[in-house]
PDB file of N, CA and C in Angstrom:
ATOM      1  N   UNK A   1      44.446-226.591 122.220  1.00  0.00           N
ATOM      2  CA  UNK A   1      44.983-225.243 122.284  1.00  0.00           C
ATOM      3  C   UNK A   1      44.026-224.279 121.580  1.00  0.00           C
ATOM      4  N   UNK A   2      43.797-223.339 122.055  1.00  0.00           N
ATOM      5  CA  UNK A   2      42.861-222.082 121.325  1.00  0.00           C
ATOM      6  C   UNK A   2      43.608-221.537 119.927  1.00  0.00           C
ATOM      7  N   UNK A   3      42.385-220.936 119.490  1.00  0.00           N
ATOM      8  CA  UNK A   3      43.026-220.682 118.104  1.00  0.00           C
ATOM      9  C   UNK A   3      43.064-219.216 117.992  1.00  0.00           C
ATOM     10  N   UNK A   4      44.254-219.110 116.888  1.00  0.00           N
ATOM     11  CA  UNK A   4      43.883-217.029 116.910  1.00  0.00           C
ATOM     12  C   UNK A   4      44.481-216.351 115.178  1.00  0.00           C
ATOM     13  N   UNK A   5      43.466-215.339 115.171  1.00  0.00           N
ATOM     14  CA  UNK A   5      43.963-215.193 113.785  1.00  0.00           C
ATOM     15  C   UNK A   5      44.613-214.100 113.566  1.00  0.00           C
ATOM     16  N   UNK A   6      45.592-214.449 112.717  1.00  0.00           N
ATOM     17  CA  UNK A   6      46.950-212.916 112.680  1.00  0.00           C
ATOM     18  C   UNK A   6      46.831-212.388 111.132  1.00  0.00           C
ATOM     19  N   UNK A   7      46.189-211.356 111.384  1.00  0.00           N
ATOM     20  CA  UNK A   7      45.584-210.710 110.229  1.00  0.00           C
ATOM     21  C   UNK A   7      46.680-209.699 109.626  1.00  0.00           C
ATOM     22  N   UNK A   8      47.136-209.842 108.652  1.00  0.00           N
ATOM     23  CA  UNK A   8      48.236-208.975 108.205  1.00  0.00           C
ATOM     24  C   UNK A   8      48.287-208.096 106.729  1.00  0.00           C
ATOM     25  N   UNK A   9      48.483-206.736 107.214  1.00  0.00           N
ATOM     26  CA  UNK A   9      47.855-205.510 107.259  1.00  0.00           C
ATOM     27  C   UNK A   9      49.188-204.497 106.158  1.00  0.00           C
ATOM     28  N   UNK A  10      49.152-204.240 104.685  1.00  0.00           N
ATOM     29  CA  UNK A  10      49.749-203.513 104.142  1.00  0.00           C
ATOM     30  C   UNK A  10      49.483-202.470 102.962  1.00  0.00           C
ATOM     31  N   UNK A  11      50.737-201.932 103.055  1.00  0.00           N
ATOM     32  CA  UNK A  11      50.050-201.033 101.586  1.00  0.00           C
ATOM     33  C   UNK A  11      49.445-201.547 100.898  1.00  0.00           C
ATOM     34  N   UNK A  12      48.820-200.820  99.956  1.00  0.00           N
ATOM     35  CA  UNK A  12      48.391-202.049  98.563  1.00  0.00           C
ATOM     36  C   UNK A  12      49.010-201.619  97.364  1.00  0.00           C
ATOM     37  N   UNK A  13      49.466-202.338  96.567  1.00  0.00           N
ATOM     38  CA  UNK A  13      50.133-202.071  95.279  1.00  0.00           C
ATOM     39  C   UNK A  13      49.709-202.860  94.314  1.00  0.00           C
ATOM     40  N   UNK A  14      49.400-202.163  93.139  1.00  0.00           N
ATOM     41  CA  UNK A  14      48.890-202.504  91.759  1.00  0.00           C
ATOM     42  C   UNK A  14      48.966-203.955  91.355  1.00  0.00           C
ATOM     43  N   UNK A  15      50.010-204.834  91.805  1.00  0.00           N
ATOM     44  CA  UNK A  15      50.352-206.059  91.829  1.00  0.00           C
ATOM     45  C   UNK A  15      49.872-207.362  92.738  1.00  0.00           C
ATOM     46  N   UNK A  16      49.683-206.302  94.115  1.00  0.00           N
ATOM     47  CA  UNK A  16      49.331-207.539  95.362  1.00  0.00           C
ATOM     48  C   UNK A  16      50.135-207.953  95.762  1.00  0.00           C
ATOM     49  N   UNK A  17      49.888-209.657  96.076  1.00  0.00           N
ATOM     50  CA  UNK A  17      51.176-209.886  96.111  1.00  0.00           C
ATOM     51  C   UNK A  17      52.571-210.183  95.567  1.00  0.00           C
ATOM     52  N   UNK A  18      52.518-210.417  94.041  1.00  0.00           N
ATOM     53  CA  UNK A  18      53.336-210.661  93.055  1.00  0.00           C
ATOM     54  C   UNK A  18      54.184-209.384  93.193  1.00  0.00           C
ATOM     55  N   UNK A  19      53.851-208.019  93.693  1.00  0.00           N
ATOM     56  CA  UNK A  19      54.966-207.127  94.151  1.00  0.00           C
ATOM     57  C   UNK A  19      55.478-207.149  94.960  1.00  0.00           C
ATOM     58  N   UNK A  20      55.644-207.925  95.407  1.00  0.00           N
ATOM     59  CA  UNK A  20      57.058-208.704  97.207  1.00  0.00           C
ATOM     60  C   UNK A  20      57.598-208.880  96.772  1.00  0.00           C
ATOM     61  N   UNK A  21      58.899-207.832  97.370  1.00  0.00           N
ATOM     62  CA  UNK A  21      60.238-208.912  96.890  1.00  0.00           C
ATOM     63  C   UNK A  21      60.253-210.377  97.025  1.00  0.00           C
ATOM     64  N   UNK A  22      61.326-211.023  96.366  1.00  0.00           N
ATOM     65  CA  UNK A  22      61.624-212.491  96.903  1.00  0.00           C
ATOM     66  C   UNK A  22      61.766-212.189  98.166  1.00  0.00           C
ATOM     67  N   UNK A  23      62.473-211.602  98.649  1.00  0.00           N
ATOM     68  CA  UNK A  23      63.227-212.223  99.789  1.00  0.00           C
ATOM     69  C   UNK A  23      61.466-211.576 101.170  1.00  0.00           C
ATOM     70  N   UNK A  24      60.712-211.728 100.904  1.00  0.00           N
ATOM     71  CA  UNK A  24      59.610-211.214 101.820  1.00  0.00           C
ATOM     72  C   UNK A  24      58.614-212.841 101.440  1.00  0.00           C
ATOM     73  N   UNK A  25      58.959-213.085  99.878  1.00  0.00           N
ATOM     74  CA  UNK A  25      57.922-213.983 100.134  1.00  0.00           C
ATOM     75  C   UNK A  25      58.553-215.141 100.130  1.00  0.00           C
ATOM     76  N   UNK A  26      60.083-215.264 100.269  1.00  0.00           N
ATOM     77  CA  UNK A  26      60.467-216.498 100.975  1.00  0.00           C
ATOM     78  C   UNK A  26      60.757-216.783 102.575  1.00  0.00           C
ATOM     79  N   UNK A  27      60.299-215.669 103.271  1.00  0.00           N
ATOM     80  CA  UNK A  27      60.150-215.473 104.331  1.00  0.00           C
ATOM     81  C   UNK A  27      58.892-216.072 105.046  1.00  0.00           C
ATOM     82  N   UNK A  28      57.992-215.427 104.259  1.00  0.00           N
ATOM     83  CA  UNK A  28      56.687-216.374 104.446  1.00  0.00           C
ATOM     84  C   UNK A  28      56.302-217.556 104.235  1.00  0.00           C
ATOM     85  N   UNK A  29      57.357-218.208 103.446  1.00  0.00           N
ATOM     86  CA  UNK A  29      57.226-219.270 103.247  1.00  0.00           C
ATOM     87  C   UNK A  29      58.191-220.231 104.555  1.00  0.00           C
ATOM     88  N   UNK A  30      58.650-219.772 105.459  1.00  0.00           N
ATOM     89  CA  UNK A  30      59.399-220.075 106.531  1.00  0.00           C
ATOM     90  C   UNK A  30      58.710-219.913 107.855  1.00  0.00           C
ATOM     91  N   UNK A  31      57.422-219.161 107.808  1.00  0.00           N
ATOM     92  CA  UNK A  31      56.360-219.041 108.851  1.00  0.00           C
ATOM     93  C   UNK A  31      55.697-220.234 109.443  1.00  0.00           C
ATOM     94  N   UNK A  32      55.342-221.139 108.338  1.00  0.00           N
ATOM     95  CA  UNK A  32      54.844-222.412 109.044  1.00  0.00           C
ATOM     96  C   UNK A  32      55.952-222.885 109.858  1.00  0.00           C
ATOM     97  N   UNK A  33      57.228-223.315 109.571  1.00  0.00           N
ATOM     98  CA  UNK A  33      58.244-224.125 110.234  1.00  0.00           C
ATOM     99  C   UNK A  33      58.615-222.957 111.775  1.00  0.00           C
ATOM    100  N   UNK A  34      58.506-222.128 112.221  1.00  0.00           N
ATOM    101  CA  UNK A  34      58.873-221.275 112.750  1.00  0.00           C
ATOM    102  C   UNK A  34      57.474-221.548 113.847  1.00  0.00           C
ATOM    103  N   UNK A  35      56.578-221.797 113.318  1.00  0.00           N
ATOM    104  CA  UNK A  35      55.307-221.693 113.915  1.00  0.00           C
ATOM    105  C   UNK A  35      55.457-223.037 114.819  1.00  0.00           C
ATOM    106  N   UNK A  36      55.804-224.383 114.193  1.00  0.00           N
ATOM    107  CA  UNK A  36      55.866-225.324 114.509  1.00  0.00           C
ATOM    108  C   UNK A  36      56.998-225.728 115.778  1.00  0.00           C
ATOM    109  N   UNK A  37      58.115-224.813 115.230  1.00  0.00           N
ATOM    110  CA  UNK A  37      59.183-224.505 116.331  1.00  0.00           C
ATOM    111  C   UNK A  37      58.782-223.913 117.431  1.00  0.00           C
ATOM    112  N   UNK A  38      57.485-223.131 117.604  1.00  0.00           N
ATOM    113  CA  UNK A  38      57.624-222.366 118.781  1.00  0.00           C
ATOM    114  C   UNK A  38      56.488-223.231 119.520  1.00  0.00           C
ATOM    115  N   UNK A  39      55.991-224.480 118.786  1.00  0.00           N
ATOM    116  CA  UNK A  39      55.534-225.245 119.601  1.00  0.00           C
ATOM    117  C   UNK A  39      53.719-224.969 119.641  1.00  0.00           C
ATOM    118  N   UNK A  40      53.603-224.134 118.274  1.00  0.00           N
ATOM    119  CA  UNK A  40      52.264-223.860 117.937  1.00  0.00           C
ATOM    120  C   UNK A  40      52.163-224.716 116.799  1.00  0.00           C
ATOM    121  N   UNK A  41      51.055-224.452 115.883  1.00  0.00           N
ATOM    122  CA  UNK A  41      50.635-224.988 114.742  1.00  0.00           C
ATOM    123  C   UNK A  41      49.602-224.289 113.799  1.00  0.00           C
ATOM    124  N   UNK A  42      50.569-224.234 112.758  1.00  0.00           N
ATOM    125  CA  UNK A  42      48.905-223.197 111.422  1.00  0.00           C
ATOM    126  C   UNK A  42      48.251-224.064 111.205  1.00  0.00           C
ATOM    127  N   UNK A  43      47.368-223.711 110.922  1.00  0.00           N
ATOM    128  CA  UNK A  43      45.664-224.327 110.578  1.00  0.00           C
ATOM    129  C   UNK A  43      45.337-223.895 109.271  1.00  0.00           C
ATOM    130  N   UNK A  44      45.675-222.625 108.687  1.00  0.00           N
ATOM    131  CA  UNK A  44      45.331-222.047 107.340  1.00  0.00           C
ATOM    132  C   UNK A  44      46.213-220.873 107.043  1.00  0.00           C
ATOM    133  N   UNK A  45      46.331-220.122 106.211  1.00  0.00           N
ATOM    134  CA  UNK A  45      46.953-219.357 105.609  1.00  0.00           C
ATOM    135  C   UNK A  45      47.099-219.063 103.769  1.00  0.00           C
ATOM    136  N   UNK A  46      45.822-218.052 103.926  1.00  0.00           N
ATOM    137  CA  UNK A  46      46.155-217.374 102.333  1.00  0.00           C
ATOM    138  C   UNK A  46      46.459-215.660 102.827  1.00  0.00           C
ATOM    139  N   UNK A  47      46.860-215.405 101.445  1.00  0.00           N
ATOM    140  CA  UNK A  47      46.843-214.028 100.746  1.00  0.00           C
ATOM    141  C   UNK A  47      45.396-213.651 100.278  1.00  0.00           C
ATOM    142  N   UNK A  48      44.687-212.330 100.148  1.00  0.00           N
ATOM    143  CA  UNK A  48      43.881-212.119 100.022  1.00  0.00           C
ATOM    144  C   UNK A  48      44.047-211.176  98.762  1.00  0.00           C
ATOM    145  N   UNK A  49      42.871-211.167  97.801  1.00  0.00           N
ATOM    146  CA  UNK A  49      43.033-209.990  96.501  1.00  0.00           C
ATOM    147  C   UNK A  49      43.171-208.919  96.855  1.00  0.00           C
ATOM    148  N   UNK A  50      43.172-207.925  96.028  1.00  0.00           N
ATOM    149  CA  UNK A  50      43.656-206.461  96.375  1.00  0.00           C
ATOM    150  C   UNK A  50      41.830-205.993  96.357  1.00  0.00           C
ATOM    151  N   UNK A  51      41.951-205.023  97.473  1.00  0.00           N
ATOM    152  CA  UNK A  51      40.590-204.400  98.216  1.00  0.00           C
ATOM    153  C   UNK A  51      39.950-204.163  96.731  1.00  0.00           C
ATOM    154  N   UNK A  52      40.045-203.866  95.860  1.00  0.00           N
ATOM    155  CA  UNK A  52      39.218-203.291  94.659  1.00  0.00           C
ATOM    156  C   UNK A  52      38.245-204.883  94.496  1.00  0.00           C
ATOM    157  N   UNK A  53      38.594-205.882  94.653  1.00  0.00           N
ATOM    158  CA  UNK A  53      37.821-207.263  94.824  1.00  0.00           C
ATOM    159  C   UNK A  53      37.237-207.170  96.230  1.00  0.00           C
ATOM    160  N   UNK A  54      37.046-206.785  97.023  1.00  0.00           N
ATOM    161  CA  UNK A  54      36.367-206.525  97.593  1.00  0.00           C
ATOM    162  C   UNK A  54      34.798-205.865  98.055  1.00  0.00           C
ATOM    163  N   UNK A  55      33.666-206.143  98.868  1.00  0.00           N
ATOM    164  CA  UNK A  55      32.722-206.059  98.897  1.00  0.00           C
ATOM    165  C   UNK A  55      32.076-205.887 100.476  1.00  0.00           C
ATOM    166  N   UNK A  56      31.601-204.411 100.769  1.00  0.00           N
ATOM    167  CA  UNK A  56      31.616-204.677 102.312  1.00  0.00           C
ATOM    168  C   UNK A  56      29.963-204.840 102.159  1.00  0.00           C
ATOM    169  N   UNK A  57      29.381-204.870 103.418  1.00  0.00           N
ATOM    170  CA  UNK A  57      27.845-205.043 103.561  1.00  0.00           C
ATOM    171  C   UNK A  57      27.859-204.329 105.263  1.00  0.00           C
ATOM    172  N   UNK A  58      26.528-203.451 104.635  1.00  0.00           N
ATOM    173  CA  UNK A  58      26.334-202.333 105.524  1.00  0.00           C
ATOM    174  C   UNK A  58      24.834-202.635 105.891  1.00  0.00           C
ATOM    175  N   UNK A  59      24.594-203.453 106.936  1.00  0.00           N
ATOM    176  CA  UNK A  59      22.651-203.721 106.545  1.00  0.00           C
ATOM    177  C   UNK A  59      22.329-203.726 105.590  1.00  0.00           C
ATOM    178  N   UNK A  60      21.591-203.557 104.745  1.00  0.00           N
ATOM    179  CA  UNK A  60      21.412-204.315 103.522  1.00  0.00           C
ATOM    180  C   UNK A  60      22.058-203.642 102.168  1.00  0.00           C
ATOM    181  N   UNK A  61      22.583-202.586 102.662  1.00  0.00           N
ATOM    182  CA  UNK A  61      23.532-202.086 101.544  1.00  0.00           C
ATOM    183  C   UNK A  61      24.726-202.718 101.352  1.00  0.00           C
ATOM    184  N   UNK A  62      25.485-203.269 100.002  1.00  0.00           N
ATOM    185  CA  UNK A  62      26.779-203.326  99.654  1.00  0.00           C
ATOM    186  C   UNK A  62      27.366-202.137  98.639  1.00  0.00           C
ATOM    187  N   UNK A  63      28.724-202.247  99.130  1.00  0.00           N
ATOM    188  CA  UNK A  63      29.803-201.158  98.736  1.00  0.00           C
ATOM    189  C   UNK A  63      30.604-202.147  98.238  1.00  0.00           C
ATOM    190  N   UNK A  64      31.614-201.374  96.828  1.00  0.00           N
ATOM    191  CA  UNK A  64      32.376-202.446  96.520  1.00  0.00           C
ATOM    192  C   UNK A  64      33.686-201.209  97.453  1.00  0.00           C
ATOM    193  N   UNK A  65      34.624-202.479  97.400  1.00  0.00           N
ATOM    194  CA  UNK A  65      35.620-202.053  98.359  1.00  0.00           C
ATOM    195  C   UNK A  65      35.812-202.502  99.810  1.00  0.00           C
ATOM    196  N   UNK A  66      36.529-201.928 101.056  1.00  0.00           N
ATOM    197  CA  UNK A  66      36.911-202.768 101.909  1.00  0.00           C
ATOM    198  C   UNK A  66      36.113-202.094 103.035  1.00  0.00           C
ATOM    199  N   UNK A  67      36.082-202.292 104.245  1.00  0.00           N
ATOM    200  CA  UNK A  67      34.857-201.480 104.870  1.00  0.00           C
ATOM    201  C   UNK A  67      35.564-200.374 105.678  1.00  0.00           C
ATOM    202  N   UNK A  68      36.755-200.328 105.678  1.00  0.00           N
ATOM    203  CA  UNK A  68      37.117-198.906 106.474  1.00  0.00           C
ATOM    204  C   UNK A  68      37.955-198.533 105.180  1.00  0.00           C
ATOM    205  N   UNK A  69      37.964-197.213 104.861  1.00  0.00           N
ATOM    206  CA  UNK A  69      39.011-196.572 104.018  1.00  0.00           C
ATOM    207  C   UNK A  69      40.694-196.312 104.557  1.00  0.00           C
ATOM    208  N   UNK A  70      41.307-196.995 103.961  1.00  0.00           N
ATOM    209  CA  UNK A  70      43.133-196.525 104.797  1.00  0.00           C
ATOM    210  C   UNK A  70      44.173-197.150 104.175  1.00  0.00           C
ATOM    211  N   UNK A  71      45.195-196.706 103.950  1.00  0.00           N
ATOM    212  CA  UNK A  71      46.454-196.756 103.662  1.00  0.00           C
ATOM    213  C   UNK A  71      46.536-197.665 103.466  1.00  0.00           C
ATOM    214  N   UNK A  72      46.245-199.051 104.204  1.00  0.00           N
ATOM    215  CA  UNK A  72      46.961-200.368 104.707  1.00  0.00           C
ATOM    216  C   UNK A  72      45.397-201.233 104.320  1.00  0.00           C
ATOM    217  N   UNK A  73      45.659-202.111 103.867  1.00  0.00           N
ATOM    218  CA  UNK A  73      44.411-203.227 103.315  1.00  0.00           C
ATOM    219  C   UNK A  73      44.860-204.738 103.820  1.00  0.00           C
ATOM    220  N   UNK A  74      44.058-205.481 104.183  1.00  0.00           N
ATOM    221  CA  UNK A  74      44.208-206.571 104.320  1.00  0.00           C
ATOM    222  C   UNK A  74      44.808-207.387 103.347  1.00  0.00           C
ATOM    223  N   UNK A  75      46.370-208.095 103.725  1.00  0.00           N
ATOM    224  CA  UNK A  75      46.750-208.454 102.765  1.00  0.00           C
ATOM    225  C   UNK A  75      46.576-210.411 102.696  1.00  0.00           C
ATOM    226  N   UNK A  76      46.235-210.658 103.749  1.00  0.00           N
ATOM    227  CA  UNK A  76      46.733-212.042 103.955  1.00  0.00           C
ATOM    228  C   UNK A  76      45.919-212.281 105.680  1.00  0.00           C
ATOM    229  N   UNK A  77      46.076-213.606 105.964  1.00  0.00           N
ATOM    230  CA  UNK A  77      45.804-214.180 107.433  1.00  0.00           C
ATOM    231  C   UNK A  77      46.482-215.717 107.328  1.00  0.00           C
ATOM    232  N   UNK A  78      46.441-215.920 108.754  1.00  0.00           N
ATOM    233  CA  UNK A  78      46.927-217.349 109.544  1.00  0.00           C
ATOM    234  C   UNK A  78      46.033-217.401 110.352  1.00  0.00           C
ATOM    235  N   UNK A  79      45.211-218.374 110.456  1.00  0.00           N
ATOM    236  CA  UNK A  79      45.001-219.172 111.777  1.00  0.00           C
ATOM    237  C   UNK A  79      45.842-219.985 112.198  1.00  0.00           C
ATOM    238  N   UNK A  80      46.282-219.835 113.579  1.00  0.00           N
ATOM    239  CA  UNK A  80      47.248-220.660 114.026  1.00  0.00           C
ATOM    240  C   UNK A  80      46.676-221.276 115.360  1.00  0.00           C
ATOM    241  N   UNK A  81      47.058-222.052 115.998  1.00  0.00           N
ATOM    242  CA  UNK A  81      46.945-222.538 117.513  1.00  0.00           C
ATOM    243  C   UNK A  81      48.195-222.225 118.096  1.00  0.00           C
ATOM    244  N   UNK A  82      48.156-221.901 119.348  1.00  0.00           N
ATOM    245  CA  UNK A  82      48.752-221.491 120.182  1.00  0.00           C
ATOM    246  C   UNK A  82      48.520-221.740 121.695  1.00  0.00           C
ATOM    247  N   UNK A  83      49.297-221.724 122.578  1.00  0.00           N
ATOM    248  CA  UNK A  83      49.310-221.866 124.167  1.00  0.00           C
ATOM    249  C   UNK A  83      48.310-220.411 124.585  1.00  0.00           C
ATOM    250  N   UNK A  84      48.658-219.680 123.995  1.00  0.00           N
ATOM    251  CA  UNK A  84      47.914-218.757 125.085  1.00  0.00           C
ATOM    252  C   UNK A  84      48.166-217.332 123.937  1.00  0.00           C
ATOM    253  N   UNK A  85      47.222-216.404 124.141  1.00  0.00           N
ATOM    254  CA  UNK A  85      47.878-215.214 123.429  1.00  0.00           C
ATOM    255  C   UNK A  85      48.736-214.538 123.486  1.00  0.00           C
ATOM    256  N   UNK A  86      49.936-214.301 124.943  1.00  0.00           N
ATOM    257  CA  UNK A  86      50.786-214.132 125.052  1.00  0.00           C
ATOM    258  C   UNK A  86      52.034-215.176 123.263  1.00  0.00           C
ATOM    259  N   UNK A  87      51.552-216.296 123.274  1.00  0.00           N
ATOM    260  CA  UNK A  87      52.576-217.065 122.650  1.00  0.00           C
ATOM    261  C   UNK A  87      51.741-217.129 120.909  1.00  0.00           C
ATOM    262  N   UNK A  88      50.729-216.418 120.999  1.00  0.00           N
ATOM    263  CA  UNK A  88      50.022-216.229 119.431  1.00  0.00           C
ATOM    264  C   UNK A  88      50.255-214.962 119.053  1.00  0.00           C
ATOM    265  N   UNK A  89      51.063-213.846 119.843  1.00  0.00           N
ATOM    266  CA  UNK A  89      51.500-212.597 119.718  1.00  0.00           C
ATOM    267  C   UNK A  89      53.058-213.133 119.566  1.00  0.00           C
ATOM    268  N   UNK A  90      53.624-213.572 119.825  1.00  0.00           N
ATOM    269  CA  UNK A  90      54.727-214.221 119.642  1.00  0.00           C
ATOM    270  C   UNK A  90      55.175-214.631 118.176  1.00  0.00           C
ATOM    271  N   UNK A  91      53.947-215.822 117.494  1.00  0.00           N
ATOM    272  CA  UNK A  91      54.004-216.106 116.494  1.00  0.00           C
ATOM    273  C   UNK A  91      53.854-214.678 115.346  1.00  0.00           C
ATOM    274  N   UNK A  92      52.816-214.429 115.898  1.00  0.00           N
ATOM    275  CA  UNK A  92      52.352-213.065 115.240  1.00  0.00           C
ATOM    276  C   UNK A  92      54.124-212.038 114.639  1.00  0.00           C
ATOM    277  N   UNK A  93      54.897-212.264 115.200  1.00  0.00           N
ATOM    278  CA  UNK A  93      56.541-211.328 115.449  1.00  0.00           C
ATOM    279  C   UNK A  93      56.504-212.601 114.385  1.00  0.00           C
ATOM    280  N   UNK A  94      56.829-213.492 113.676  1.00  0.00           N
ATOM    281  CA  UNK A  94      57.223-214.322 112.867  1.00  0.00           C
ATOM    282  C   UNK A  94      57.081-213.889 111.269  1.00  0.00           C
ATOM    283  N   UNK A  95      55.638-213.074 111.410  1.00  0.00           N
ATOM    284  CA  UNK A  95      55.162-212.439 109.594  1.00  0.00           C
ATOM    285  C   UNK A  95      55.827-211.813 109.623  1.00  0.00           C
ATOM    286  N   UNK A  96      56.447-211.216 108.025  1.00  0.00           N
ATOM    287  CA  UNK A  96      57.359-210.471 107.605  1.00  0.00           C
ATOM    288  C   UNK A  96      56.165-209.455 106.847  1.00  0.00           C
ATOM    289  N   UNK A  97      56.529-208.101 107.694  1.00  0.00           N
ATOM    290  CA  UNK A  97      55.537-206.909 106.765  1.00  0.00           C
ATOM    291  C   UNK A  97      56.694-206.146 105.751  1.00  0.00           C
ATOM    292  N   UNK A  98      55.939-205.526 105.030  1.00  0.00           N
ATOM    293  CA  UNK A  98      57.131-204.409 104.449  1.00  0.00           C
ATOM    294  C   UNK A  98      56.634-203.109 104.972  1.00  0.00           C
ATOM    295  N   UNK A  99      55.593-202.552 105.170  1.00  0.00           N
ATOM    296  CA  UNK A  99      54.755-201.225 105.235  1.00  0.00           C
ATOM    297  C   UNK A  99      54.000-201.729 105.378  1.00  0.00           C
ATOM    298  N   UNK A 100      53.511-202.331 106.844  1.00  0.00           N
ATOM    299  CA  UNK A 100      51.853-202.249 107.510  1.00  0.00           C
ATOM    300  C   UNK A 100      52.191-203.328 108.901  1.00  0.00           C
ATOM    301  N   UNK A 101      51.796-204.281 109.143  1.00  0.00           N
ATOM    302  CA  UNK A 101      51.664-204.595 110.846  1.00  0.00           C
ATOM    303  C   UNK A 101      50.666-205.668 110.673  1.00  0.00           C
ATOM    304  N   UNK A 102      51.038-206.142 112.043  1.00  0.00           N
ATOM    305  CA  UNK A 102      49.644-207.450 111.777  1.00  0.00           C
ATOM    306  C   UNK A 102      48.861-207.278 112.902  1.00  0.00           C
ATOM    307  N   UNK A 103      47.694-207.980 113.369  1.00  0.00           N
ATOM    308  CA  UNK A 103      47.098-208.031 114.366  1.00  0.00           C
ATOM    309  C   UNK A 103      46.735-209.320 114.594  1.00  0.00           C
ATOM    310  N   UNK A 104      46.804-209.639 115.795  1.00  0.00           N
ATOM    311  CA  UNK A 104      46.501-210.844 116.417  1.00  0.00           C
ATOM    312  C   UNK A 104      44.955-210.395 117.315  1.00  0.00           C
ATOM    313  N   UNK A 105      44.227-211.449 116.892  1.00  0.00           N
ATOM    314  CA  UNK A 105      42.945-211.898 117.644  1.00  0.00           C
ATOM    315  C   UNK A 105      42.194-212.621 117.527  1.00  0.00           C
ATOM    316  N   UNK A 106      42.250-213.280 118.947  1.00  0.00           N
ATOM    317  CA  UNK A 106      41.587-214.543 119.393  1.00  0.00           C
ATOM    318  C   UNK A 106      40.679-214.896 118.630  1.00  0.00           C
ATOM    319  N   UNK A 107      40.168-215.949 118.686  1.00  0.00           N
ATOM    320  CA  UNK A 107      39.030-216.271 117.883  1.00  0.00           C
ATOM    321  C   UNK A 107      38.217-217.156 119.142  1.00  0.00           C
ATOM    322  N   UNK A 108      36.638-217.054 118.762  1.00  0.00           N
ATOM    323  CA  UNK A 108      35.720-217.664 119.562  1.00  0.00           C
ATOM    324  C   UNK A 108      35.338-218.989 119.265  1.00  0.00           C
ATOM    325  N   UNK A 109      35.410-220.313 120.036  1.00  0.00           N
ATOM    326  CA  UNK A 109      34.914-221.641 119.871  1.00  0.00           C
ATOM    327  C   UNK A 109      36.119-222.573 120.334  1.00  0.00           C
TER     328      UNK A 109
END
């Protein structure tokens, strides 16, 4: 099955993720089994630091920070497998956001 990564996309707050409610990050913790139910499978899944740990690279320049400026920072990803992207957009409806959205896309190999 092809693989695809659901990149998920929120405010950022002083905390990261330790500022989720419970009930958001026991939600996420219900994503793998949900994943498995729909007859896909995760492959990986972290949380990522807050953009200030961050470091973009511009040709041979680096910037500290994230490489587009906006509201919403990368908070986290899944690689998952899936039937088709129709059914990795599917899984994708499974993350719980509070303020931001995820994106699903394919991955190459």
């Amino acid at each position: 099955m092809p693989h695809y990564a659901i990149l998920i996309y929120e405010r950022e707050t002083p905390g990261g993720v330790a500022d989720l409610p419970p009930e958001v990050l026991e939600a996420h913790a219900r994503v793998e089994g949900r994943i498995a139910d729909s007859g896909g499978a995760l492959i990986a899944g972290y949380a990522t630091e807050p953009s200030a740990q961050t470091r973009s690279l511009r040709g041979s320049s680096v910037t500290e920070g994230p490489f587009a400026v906006s509201p919403e920072a990368m908070a986290g990803f899944f690689i998952v497998e899936a039937r088709d992207l129709d059914h990795a957009v599917q899984i994708g409806t499974f993350v719980p956001v509070l303020d931001g959205g995820v994106e699903v896309r394919p991955l190459l190999g």
